[in-house]
C-alpha atoms as a PDB file:
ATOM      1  CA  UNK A   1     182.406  88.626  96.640  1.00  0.00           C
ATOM      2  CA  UNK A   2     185.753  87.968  96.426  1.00  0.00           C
ATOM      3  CA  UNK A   3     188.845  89.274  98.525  1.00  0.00           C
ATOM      4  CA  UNK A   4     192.538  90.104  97.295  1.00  0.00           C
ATOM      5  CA  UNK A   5     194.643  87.838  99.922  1.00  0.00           C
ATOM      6  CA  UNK A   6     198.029  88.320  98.108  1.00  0.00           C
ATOM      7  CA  UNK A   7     199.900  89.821  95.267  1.00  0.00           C
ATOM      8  CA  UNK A   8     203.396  90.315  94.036  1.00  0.00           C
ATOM      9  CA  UNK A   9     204.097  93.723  91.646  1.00  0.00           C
ATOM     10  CA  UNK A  10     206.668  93.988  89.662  1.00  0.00           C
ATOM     11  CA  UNK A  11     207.557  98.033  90.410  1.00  0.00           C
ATOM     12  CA  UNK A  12     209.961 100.794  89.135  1.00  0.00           C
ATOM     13  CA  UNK A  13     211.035 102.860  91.896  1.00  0.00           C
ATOM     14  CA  UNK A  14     213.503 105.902  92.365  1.00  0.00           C
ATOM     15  CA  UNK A  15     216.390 105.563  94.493  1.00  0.00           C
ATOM     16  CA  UNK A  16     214.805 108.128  97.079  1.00  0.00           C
ATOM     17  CA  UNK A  17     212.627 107.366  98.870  1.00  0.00           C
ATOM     18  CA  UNK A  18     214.880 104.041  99.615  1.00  0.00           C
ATOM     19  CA  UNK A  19     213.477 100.843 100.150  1.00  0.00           C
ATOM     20  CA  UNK A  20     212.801 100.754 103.034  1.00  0.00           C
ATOM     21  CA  UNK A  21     210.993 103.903 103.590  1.00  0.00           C
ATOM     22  CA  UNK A  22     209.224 102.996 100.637  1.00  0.00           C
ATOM     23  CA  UNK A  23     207.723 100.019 102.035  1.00  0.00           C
ATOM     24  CA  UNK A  24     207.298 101.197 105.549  1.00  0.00           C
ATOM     25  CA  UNK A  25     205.051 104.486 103.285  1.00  0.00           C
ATOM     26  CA  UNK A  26     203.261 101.620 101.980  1.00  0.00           C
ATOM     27  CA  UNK A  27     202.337 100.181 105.111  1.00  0.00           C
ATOM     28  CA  UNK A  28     201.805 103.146 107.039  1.00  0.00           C
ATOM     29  CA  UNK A  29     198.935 103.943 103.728  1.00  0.00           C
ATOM     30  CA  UNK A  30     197.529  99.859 104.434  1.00  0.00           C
ATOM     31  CA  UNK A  31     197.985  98.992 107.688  1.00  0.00           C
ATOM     32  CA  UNK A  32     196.517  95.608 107.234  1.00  0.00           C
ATOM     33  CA  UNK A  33     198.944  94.644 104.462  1.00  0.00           C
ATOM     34  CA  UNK A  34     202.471  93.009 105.280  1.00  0.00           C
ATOM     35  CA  UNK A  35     204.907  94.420 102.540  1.00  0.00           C
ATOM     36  CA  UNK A  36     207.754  92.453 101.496  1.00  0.00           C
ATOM     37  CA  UNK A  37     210.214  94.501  99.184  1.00  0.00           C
ATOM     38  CA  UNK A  38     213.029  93.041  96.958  1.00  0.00           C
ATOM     39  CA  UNK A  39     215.844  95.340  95.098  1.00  0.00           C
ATOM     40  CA  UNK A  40     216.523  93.146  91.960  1.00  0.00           C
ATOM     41  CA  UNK A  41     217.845  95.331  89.481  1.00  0.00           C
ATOM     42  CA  UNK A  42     219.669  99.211  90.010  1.00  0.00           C
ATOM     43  CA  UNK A  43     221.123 101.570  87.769  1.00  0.00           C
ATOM     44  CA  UNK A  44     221.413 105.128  87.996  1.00  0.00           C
ATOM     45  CA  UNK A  45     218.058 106.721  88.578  1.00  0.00           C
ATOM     46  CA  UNK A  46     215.900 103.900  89.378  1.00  0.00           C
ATOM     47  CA  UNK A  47     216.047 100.278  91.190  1.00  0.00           C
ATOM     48  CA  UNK A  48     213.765  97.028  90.122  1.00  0.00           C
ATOM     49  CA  UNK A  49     211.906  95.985  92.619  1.00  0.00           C
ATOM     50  CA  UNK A  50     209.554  93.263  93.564  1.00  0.00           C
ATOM     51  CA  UNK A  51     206.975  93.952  96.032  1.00  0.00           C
ATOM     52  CA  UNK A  52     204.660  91.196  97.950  1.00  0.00           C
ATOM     53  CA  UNK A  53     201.419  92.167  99.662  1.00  0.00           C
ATOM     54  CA  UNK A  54     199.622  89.785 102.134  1.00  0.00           C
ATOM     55  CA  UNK A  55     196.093  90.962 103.682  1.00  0.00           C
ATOM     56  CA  UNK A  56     193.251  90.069 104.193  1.00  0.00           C
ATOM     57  CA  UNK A  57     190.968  92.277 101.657  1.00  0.00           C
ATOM     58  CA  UNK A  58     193.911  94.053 100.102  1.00  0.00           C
ATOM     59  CA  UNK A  59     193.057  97.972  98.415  1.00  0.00           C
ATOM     60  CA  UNK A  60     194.851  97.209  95.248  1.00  0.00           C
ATOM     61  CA  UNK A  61     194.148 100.536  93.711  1.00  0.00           C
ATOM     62  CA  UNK A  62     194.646 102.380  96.860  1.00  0.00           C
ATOM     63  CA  UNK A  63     198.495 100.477  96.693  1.00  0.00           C
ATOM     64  CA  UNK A  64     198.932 101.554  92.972  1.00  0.00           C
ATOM     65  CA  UNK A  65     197.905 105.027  94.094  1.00  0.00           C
ATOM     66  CA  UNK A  66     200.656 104.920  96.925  1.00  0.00           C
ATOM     67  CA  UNK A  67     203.608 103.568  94.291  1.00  0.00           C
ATOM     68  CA  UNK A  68     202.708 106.019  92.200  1.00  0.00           C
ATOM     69  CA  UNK A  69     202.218 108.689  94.175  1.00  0.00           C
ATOM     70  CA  UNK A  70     205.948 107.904  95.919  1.00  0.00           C
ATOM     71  CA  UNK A  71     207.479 107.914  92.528  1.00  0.00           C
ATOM     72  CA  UNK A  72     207.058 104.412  91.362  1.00  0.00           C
ATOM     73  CA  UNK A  73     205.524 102.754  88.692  1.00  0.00           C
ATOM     74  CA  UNK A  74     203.939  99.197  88.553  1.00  0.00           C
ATOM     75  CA  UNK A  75     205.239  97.173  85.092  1.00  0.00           C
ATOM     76  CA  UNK A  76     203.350  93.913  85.968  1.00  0.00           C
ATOM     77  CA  UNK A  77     201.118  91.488  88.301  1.00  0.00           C
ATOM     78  CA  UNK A  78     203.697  88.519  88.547  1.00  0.00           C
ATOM     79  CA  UNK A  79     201.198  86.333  91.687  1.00  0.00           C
ATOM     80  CA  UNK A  80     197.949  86.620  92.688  1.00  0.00           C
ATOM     81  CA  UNK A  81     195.642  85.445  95.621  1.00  0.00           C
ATOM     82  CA  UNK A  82     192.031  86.040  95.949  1.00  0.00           C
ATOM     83  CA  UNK A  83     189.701  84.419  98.124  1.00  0.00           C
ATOM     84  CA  UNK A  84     186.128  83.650  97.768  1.00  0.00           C
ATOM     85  CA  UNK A  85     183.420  85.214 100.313  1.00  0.00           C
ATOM     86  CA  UNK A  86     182.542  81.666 101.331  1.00  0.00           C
ATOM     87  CA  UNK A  87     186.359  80.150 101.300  1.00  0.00           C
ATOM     88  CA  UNK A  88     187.538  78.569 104.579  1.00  0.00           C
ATOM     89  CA  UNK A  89     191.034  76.825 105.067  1.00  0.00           C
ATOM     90  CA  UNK A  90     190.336  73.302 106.347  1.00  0.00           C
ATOM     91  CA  UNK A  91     191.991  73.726 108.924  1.00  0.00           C
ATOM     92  CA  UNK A  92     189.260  76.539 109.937  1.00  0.00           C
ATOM     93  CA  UNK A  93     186.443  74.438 108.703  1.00  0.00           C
END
């Protein structure tokens, strides 16, 4: 089975919560995930953002259901990172 190791969403938040309480709710939801969140675009109502993830098995539904549930909305999977059951770096090998 294969494990989600990394993506980056493409997400439409409101201005409140700001960004970085809406990363930190993110985290505090998957506290094995390191969020990275980027304020591209803004206009009135809503900012652009692009969010990275980094885990080790990351709950990808369980983050959409946090986004959404904060407000936000996620308009695309821009990067993705999954990782076989078996996979070891070679430096691990």
């Amino acid at each position: 089975m294969s494990s989600l190791t990394r993506i980056v969403l493409d997400v439409l938040k409101p201005h409140i919560p700001n960004a970085l309480e809406f990363a930190s709710a993110i985290a505090g939801q998957h506290e094995k995930c390191r969020i990275k969140l980027t304020v591209t675009e803004m206009d009135e109502k809503t900012e652009t953002t692009v969010i990275t993830i980094e885990g080790k098995d990351i709950p990808y539904d369980a983050v959409v259901e946090t986004i959404t549930h904060l407000g936000g909305s996620v308009h695309s999977i821009d990067e993705v990172e999954v990782q076989g059951s078996g996979y070891a770096p070679a430096d691990e090998a």
